[in-house]
PDB file of N, CA and C in Angstrom:
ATOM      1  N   UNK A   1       0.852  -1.174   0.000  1.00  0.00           N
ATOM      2  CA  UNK A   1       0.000   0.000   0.000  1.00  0.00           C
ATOM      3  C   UNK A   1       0.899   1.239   0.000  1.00  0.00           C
ATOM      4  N   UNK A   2       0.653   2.128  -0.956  1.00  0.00           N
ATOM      5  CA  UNK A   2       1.432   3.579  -1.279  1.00  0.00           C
ATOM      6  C   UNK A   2       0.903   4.407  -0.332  1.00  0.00           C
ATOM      7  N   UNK A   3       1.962   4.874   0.170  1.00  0.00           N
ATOM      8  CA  UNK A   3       1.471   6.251   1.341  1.00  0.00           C
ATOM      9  C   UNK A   3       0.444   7.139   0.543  1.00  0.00           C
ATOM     10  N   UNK A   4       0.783   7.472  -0.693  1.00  0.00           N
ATOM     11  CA  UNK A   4       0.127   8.743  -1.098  1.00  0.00           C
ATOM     12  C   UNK A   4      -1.182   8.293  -1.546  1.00  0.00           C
ATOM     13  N   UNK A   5      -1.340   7.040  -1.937  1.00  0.00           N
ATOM     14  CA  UNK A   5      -2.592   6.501  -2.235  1.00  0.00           C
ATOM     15  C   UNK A   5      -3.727   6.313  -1.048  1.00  0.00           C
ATOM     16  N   UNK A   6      -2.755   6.069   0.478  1.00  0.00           N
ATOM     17  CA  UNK A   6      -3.979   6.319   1.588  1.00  0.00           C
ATOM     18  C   UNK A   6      -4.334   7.868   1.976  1.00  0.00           C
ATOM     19  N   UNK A   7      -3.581   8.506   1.304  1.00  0.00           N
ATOM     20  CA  UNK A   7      -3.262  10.079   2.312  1.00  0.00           C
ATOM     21  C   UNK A   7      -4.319  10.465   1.134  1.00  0.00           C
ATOM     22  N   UNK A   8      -4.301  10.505  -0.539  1.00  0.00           N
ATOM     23  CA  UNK A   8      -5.630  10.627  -0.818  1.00  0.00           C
ATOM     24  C   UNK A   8      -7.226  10.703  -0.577  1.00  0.00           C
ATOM     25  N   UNK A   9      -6.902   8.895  -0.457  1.00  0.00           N
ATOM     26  CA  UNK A   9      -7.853   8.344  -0.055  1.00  0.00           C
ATOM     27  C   UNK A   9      -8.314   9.157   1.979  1.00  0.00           C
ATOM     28  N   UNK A  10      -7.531   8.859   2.609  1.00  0.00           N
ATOM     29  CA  UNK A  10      -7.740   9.564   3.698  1.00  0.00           C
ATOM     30  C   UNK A  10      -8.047  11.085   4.053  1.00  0.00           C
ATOM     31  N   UNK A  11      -7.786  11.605   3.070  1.00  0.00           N
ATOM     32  CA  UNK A  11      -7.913  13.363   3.452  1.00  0.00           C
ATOM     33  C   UNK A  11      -9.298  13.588   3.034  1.00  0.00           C
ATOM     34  N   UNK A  12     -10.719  12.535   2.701  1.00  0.00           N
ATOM     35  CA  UNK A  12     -11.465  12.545   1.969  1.00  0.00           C
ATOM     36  C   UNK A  12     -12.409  12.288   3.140  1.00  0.00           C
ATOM     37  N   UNK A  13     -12.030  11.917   4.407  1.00  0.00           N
ATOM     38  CA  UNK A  13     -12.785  11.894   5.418  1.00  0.00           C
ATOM     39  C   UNK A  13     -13.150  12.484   6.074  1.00  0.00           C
ATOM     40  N   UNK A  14     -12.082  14.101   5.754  1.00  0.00           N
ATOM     41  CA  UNK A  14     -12.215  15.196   6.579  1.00  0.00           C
ATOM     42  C   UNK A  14     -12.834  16.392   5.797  1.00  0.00           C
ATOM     43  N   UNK A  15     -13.111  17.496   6.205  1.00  0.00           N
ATOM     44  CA  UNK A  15     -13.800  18.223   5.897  1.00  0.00           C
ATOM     45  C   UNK A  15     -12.630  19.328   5.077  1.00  0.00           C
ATOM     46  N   UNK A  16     -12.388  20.039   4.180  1.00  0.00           N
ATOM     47  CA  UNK A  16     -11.730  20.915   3.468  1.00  0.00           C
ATOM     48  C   UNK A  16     -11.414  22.093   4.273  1.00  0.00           C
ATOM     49  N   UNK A  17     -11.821  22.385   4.899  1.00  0.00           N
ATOM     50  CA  UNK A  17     -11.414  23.376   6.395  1.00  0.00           C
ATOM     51  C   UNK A  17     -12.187  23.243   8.144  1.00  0.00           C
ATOM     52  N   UNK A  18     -11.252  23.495   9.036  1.00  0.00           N
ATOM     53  CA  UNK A  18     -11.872  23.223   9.889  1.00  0.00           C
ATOM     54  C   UNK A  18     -11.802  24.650  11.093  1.00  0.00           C
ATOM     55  N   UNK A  19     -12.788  25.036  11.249  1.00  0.00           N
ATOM     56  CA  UNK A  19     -12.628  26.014  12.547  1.00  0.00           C
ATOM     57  C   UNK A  19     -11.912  25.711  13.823  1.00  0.00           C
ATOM     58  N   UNK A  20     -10.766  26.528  14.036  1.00  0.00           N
ATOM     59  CA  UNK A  20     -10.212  26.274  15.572  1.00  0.00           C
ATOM     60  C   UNK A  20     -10.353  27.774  16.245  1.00  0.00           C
ATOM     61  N   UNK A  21     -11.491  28.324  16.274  1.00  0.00           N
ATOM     62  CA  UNK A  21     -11.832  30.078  16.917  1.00  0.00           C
ATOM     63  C   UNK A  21     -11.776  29.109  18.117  1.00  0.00           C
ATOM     64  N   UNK A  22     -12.191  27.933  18.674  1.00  0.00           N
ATOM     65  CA  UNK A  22     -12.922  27.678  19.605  1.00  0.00           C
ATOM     66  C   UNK A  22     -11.608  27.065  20.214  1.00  0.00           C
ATOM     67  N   UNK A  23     -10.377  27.560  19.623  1.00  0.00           N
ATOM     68  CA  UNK A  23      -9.227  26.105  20.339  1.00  0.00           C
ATOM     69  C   UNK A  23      -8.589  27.401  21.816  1.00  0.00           C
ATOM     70  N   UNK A  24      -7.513  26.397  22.016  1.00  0.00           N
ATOM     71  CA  UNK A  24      -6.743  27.094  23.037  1.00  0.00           C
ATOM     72  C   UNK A  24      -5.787  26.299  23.370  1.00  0.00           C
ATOM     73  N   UNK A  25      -4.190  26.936  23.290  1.00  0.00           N
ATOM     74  CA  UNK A  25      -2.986  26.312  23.814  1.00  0.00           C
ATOM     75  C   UNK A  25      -2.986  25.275  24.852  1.00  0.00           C
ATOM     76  N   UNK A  26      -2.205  24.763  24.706  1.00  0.00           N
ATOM     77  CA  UNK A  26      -1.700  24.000  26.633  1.00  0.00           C
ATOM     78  C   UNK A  26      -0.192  23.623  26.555  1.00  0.00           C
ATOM     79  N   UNK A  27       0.327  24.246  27.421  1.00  0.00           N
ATOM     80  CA  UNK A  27       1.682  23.792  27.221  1.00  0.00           C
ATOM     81  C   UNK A  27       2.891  24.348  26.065  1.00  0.00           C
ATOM     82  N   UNK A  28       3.642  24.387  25.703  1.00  0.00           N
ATOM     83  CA  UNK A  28       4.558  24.529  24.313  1.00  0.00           C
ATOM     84  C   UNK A  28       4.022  23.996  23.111  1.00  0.00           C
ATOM     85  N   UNK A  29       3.212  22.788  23.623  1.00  0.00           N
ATOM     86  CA  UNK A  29       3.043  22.374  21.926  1.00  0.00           C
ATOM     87  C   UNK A  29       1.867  21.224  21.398  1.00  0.00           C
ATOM     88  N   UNK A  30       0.949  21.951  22.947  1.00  0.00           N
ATOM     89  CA  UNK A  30      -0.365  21.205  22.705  1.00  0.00           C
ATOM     90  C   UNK A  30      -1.360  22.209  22.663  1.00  0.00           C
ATOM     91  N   UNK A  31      -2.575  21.221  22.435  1.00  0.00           N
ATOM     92  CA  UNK A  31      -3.736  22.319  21.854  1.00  0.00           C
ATOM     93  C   UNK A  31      -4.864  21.762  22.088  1.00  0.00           C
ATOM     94  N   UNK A  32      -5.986  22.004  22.706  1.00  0.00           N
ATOM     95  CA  UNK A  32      -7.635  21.619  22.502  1.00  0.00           C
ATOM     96  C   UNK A  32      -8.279  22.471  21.684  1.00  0.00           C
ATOM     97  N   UNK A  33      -9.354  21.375  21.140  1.00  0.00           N
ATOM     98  CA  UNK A  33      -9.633  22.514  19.943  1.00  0.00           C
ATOM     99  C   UNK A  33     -10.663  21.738  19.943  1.00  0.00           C
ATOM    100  N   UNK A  34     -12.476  21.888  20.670  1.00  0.00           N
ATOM    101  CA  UNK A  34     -13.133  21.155  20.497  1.00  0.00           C
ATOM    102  C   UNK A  34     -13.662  21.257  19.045  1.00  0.00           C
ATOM    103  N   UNK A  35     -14.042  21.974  18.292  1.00  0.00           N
ATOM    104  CA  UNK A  35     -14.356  21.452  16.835  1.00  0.00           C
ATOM    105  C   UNK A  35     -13.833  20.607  16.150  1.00  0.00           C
ATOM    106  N   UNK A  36     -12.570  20.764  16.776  1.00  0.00           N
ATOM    107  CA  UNK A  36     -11.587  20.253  15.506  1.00  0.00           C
ATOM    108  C   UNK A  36     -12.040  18.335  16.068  1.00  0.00           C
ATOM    109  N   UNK A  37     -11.861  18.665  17.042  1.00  0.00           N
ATOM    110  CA  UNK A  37     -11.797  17.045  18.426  1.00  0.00           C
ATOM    111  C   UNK A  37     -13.228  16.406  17.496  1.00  0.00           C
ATOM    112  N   UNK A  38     -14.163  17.487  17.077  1.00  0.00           N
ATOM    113  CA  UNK A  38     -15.298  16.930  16.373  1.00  0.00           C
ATOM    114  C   UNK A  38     -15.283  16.423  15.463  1.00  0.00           C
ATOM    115  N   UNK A  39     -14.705  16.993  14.324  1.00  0.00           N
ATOM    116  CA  UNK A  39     -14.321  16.493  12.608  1.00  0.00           C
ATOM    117  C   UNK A  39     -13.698  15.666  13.039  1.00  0.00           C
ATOM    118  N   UNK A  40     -12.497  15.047  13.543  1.00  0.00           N
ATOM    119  CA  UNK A  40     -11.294  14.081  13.919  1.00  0.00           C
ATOM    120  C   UNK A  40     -12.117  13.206  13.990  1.00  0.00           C
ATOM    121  N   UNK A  41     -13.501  12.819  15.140  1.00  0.00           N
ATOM    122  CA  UNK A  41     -14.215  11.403  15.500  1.00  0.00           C
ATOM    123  C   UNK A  41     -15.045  11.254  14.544  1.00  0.00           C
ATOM    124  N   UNK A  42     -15.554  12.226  13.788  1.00  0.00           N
ATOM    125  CA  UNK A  42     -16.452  11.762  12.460  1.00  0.00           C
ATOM    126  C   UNK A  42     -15.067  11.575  11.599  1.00  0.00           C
ATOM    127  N   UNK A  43     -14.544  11.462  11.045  1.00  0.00           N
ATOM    128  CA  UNK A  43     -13.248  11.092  10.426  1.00  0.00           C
ATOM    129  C   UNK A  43     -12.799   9.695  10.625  1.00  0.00           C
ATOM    130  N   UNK A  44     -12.599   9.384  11.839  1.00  0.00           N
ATOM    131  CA  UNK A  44     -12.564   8.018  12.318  1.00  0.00           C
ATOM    132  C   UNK A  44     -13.091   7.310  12.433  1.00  0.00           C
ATOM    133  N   UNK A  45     -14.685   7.411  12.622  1.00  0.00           N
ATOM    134  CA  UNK A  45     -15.556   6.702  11.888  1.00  0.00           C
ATOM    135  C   UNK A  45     -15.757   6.196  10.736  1.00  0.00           C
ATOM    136  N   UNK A  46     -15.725   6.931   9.769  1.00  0.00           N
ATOM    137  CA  UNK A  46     -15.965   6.948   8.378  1.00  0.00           C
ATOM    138  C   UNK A  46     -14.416   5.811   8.379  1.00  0.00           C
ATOM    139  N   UNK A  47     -13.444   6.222   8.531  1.00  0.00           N
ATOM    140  CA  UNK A  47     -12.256   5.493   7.728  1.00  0.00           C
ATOM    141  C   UNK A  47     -12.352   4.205   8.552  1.00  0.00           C
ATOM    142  N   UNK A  48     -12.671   3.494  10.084  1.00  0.00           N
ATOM    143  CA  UNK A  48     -12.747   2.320  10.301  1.00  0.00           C
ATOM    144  C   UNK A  48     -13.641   1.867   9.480  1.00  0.00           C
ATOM    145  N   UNK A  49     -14.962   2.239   8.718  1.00  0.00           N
ATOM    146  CA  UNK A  49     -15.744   1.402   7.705  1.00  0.00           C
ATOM    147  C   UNK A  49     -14.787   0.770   6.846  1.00  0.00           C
ATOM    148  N   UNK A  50     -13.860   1.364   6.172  1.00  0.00           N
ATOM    149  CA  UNK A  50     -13.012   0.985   5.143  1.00  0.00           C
ATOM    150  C   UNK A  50     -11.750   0.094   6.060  1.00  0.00           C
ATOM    151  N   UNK A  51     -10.818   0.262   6.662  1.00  0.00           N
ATOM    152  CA  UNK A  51      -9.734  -1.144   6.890  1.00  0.00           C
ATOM    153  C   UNK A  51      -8.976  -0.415   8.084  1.00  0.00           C
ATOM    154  N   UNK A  52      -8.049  -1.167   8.383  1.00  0.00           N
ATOM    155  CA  UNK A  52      -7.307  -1.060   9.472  1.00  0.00           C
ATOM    156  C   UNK A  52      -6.502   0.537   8.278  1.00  0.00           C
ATOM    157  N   UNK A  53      -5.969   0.330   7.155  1.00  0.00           N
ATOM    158  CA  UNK A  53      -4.885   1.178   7.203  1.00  0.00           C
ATOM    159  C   UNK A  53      -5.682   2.698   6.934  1.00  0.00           C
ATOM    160  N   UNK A  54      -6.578   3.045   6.293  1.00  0.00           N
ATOM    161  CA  UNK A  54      -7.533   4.055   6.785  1.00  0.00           C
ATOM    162  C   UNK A  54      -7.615   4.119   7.854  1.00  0.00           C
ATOM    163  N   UNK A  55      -8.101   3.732   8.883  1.00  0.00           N
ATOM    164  CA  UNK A  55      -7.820   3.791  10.395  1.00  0.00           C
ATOM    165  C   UNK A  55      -6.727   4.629  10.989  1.00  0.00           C
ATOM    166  N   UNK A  56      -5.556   4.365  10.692  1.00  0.00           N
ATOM    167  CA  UNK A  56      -4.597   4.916  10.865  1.00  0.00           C
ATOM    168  C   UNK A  56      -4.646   5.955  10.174  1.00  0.00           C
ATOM    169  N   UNK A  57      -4.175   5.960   8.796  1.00  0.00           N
ATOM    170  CA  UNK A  57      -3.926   7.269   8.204  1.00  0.00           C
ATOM    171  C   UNK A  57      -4.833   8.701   8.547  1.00  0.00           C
ATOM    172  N   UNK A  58      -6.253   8.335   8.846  1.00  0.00           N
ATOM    173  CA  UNK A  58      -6.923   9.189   9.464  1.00  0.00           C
ATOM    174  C   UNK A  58      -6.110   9.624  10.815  1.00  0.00           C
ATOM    175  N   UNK A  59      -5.825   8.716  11.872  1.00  0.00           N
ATOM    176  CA  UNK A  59      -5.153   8.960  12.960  1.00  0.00           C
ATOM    177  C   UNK A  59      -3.416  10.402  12.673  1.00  0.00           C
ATOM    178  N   UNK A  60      -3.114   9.323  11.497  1.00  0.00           N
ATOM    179  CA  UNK A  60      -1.916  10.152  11.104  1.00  0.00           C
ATOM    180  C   UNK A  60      -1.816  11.390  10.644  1.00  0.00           C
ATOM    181  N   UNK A  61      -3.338  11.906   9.845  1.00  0.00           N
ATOM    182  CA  UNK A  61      -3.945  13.332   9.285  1.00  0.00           C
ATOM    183  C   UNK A  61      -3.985  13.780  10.681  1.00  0.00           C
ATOM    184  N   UNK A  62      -4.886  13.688  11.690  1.00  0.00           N
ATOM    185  CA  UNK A  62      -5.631  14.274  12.422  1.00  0.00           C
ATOM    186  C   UNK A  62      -3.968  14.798  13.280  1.00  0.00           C
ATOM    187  N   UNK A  63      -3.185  14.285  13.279  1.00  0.00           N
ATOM    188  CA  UNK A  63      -2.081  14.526  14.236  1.00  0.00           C
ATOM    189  C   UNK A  63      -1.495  15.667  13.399  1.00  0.00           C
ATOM    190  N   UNK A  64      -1.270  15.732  12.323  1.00  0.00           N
ATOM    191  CA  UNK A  64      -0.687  16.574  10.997  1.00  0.00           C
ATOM    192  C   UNK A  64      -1.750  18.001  10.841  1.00  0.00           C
ATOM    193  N   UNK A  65      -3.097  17.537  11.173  1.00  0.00           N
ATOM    194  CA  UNK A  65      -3.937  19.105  11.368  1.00  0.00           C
ATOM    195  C   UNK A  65      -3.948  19.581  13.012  1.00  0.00           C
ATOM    196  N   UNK A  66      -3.745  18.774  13.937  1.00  0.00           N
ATOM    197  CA  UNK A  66      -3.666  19.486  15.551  1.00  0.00           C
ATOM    198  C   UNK A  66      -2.537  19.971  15.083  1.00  0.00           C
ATOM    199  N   UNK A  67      -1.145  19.456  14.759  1.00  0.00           N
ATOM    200  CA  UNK A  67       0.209  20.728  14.415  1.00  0.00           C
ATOM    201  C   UNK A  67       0.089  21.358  14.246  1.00  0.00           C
ATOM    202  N   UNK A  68      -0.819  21.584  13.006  1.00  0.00           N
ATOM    203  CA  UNK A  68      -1.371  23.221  11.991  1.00  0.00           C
ATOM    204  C   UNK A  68      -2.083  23.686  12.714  1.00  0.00           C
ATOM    205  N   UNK A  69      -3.182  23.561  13.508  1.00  0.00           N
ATOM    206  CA  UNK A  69      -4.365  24.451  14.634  1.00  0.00           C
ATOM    207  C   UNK A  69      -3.255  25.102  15.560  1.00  0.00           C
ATOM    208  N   UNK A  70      -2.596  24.130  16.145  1.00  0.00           N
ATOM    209  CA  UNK A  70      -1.253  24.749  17.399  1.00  0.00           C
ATOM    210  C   UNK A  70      -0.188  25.872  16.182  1.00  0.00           C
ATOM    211  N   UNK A  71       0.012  25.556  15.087  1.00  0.00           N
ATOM    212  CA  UNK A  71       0.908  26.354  14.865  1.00  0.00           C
ATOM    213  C   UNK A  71       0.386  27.922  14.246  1.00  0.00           C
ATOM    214  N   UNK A  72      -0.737  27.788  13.941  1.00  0.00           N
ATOM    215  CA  UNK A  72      -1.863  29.029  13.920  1.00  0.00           C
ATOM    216  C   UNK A  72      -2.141  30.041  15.335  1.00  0.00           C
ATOM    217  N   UNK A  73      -2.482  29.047  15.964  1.00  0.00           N
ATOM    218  CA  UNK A  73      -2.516  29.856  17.513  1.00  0.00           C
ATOM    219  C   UNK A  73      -1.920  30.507  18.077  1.00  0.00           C
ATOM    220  N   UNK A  74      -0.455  30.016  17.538  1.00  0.00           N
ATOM    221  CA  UNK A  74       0.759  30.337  18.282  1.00  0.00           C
ATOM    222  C   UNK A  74       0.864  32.209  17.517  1.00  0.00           C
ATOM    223  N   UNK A  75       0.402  31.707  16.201  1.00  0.00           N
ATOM    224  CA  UNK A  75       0.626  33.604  15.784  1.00  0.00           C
ATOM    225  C   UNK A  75      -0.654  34.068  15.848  1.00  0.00           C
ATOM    226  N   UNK A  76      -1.411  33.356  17.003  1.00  0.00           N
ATOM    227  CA  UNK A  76      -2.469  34.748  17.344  1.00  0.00           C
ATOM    228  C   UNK A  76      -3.406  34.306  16.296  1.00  0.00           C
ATOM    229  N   UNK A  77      -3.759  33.547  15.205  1.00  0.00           N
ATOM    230  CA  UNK A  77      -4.273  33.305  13.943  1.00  0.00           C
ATOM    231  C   UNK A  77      -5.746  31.972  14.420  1.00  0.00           C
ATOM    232  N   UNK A  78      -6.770  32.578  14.299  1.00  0.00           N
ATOM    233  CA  UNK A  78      -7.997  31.767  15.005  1.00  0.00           C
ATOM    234  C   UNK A  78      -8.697  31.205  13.367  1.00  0.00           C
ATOM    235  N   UNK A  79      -8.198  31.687  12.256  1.00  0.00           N
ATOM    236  CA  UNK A  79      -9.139  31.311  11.197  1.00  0.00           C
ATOM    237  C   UNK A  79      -8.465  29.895  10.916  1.00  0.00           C
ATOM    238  N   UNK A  80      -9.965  29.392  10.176  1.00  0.00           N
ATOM    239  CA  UNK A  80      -9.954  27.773   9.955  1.00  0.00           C
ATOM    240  C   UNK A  80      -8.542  27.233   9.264  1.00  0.00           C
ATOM    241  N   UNK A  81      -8.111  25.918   9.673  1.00  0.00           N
ATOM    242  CA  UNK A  81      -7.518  25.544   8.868  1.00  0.00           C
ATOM    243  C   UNK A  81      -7.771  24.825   7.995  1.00  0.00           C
ATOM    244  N   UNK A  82      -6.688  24.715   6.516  1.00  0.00           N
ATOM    245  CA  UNK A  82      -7.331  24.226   5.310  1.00  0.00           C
ATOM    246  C   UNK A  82      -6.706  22.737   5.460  1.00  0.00           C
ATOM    247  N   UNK A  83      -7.388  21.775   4.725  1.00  0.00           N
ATOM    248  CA  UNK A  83      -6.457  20.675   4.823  1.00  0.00           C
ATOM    249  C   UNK A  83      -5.148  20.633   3.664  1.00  0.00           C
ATOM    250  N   UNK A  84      -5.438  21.231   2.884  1.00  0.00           N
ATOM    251  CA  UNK A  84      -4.285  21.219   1.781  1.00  0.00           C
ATOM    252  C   UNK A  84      -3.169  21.976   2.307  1.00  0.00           C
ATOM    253  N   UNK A  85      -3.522  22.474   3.526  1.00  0.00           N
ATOM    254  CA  UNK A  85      -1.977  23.089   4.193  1.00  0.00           C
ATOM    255  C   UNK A  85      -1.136  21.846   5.128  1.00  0.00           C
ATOM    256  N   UNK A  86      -1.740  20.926   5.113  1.00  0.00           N
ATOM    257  CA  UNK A  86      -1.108  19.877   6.097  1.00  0.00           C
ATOM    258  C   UNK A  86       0.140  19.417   5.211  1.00  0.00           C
ATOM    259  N   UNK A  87       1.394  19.261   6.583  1.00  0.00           N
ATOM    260  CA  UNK A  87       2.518  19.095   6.578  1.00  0.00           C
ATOM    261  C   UNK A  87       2.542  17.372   5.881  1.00  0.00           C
ATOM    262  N   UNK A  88       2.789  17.053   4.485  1.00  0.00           N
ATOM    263  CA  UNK A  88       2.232  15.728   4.360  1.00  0.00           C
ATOM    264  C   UNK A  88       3.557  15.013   4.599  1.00  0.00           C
ATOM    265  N   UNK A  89       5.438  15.515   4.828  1.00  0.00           N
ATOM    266  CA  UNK A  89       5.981  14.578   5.779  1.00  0.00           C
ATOM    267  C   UNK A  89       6.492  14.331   6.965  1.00  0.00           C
ATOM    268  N   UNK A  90       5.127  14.953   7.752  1.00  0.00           N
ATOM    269  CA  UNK A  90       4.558  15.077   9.113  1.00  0.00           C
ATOM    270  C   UNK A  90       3.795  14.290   9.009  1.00  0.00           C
ATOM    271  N   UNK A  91       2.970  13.785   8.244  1.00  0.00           N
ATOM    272  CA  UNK A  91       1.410  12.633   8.717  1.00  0.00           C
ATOM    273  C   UNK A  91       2.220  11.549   7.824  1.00  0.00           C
ATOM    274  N   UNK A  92       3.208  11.773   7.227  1.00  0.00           N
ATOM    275  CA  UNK A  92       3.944  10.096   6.747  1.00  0.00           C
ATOM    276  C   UNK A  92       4.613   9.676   7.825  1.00  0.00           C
ATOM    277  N   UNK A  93       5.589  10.486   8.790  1.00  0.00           N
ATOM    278  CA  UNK A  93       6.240  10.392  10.237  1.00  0.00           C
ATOM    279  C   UNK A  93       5.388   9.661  10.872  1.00  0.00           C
ATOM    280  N   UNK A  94       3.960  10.235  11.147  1.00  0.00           N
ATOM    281  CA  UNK A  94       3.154   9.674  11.997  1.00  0.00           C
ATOM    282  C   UNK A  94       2.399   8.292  11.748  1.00  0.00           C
ATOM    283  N   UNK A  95       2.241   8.452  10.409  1.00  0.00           N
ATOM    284  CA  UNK A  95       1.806   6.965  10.095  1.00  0.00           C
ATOM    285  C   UNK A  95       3.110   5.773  10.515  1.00  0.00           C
ATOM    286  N   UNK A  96       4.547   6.406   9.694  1.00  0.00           N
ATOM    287  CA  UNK A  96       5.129   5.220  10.079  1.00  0.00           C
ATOM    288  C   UNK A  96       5.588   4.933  11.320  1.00  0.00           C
ATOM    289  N   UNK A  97       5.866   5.942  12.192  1.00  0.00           N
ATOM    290  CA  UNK A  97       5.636   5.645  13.762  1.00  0.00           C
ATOM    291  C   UNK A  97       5.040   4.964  14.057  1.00  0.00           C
ATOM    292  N   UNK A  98       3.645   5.146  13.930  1.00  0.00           N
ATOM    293  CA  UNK A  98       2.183   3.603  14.397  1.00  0.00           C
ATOM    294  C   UNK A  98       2.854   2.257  13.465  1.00  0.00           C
ATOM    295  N   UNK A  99       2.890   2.086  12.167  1.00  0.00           N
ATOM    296  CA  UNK A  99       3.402   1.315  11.333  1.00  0.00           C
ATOM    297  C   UNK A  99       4.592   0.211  12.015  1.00  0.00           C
ATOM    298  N   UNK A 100       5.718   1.157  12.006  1.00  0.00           N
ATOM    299  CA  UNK A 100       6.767   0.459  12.700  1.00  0.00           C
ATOM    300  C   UNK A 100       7.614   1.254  14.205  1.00  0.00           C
ATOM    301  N   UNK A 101       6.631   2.054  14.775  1.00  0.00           N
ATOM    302  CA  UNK A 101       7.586   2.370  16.095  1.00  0.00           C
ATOM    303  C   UNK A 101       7.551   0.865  17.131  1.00  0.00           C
ATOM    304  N   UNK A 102       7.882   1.329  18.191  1.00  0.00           N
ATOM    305  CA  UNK A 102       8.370   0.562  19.311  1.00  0.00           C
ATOM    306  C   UNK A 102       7.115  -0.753  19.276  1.00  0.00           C
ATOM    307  N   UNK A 103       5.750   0.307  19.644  1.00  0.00           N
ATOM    308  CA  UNK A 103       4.578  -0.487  19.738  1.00  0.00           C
ATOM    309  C   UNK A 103       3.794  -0.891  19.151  1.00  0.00           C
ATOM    310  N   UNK A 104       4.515  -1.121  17.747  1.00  0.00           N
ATOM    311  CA  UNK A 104       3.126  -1.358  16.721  1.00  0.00           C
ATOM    312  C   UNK A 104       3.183  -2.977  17.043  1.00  0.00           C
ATOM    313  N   UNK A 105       1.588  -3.274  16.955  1.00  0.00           N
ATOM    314  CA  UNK A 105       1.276  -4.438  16.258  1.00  0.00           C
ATOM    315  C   UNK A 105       0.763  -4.962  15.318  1.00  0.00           C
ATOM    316  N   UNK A 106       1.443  -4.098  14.618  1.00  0.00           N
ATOM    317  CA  UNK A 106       1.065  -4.547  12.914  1.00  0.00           C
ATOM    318  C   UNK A 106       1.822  -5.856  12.490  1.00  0.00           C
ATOM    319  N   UNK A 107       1.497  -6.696  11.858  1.00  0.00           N
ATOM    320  CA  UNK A 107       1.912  -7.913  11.385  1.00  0.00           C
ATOM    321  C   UNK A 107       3.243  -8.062  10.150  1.00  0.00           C
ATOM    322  N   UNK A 108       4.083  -8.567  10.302  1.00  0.00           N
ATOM    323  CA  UNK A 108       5.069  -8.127   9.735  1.00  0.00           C
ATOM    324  C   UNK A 108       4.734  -8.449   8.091  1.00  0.00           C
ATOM    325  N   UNK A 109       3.674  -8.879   7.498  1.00  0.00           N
ATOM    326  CA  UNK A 109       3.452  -9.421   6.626  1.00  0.00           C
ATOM    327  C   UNK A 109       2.763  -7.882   5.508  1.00  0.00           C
ATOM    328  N   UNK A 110       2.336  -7.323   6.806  1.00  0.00           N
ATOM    329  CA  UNK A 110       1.299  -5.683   6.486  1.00  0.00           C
ATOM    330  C   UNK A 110       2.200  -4.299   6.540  1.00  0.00           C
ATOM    331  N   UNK A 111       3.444  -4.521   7.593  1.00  0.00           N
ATOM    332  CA  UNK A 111       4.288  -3.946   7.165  1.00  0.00           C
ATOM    333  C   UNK A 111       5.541  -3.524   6.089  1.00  0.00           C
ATOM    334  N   UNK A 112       5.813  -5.152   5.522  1.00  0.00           N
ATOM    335  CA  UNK A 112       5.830  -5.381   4.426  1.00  0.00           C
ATOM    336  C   UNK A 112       5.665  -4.623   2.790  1.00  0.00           C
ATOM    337  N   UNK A 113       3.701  -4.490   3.002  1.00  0.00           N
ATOM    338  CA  UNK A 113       3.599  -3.960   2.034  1.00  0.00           C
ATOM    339  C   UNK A 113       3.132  -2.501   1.586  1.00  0.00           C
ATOM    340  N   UNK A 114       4.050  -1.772   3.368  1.00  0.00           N
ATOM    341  CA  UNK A 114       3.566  -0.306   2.533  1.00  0.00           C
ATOM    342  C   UNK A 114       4.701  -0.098   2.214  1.00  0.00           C
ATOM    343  N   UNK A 115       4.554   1.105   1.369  1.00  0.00           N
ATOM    344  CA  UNK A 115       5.442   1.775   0.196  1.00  0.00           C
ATOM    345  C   UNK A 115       5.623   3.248   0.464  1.00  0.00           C
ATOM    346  N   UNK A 116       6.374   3.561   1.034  1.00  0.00           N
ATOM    347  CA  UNK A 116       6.745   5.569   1.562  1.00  0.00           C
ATOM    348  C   UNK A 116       7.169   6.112   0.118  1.00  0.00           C
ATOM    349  N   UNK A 117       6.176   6.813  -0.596  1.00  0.00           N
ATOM    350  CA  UNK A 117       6.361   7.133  -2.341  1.00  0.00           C
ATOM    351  C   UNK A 117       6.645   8.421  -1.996  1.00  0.00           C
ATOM    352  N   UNK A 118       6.509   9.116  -0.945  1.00  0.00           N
ATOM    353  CA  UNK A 118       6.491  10.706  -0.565  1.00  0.00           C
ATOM    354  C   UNK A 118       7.550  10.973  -1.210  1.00  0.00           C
ATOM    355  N   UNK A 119       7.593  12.021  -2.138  1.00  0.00           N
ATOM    356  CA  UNK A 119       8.840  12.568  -2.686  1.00  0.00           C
ATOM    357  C   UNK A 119       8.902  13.715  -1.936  1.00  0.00           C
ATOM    358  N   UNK A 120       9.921  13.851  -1.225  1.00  0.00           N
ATOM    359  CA  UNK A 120      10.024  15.092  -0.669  1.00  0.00           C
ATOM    360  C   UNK A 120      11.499  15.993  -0.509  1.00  0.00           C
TER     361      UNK A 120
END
């Protein structure tokens, strides 16, 4: 499975912009942002219908748009973010972290067959 073929397929779960007026810092480099916390679980819904690796890649977007909400905030900047601004080898990091960090239990047979095509 081609990264860019789930990150397609995955960015299709989310909405084309998302409001964070409603977010607020915590810390250096965290963020609540209940709208956003909203689109993210309808997102994750939708992509467990389809397979385990939708599953993730949604997981791996949603981590790649909290960056962008926190890195908006940080300059004072409350308007929505777009998804075509997401850092895409930031949500490949994050996918292959789950993929192959410390704790995955992905099957070595599934790890196997993804493919990191990101030209970057």
């Amino acid at each position: 499975m081609k990264f860019s073929r789930l990150f397609k397929e995955g960015i299709l779960f989310w909405p084309c912009e998302i409001d964070i007026s409603d977010g607020e810092l915590i810390g250096d480099e965290g963020g609540y942002f209940p709208l956003f916390n909203k689109a993210s679980d309808e997102a994750d819904k939708r992509a467990e219908s389809i397979n385990d690796w939708h599953e993730v890649m949604s997981w791996a977007i949603s981590c790649g748009l909290h960056k962008l909400a926190c890195e908006k905030l940080k300059k004072n900047d409350k308007s929505p973010i777009i998804i075509s601004e997401i850092d895409r080898i930031y949500v490949q990091s994050k996918f292959s972290e789950s993929l192959f960090g410390e704790h995955s239990d992905w099957p070595k047979q599934i790890r196997r067959q993804y493919v990191n095509d990101l030209k970057s």
